[in-house]
Protein backbone atom coordinates (compact mmCIF):
# COMPACT_ATOMS: atom_id res chain seq x y z
CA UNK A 1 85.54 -44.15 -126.69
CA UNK A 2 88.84 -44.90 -128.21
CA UNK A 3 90.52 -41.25 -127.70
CA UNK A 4 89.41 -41.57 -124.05
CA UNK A 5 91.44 -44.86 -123.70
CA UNK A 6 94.26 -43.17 -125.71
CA UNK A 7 94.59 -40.25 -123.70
CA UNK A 8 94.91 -41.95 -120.16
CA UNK A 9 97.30 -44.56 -121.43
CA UNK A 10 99.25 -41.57 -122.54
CA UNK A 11 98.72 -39.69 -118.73
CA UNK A 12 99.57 -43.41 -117.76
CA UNK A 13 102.98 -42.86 -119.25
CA UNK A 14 103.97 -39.60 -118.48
CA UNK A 15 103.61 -40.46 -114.88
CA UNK A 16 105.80 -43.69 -115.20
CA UNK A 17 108.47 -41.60 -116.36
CA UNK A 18 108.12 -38.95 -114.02
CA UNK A 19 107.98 -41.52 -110.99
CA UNK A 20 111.58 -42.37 -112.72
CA UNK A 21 112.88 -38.76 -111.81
CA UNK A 22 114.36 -37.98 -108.75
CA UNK A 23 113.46 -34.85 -108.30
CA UNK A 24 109.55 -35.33 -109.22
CA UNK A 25 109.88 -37.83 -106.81
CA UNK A 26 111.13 -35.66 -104.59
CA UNK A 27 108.76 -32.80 -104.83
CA UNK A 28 105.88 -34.65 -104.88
CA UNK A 29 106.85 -36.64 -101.48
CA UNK A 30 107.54 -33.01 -99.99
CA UNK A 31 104.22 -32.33 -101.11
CA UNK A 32 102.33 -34.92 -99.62
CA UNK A 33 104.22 -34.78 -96.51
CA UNK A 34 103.18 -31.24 -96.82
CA UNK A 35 99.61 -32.02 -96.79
CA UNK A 36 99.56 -35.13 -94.62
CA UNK A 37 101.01 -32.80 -91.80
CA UNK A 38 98.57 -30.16 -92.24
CA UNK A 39 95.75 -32.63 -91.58
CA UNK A 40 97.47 -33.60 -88.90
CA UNK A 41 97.65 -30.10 -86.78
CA UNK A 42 94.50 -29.45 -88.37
CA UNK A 43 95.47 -26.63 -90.38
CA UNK A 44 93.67 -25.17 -92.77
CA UNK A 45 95.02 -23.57 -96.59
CA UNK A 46 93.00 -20.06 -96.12
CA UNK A 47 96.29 -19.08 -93.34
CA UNK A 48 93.49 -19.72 -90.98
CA UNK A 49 96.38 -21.31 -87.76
CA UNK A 50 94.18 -23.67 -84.87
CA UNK A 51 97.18 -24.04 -82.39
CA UNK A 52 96.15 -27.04 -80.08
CA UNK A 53 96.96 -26.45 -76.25
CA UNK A 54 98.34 -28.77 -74.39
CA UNK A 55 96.68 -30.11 -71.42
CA UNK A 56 97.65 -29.25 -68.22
CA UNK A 57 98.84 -32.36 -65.98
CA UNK A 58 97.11 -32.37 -62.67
């Protein structure tokens, strides 16, 4: 039980420091915007592109 504790305390602390650096920080905000925005068109990671029409006003 003990080495499980140890080893995310120590996963723990490599991420504080990361968060520190500016360009982790960076990267991993790119990435999530990455993401975020792919959810949001709805696209999908297998290069698989749904392009949404727009509607046509009457």
């Amino acid at each position: 039980m003990m080495m499980g504790r140890s080893l995310s305390s120590t996963k723990l602390e490599q991420l504080r420091h990361r968060i520190n650096d500016k360009d982790y920080l960076h990267a991993a905000i790119q990435r999530i915007a990455f993401v975020l925005s792919n959810e949001l068109m709805d696209l999908h990671q297998e290069g698989v592109h749904n392009e949404r029409q727009r509607k046509k006003r009457r």
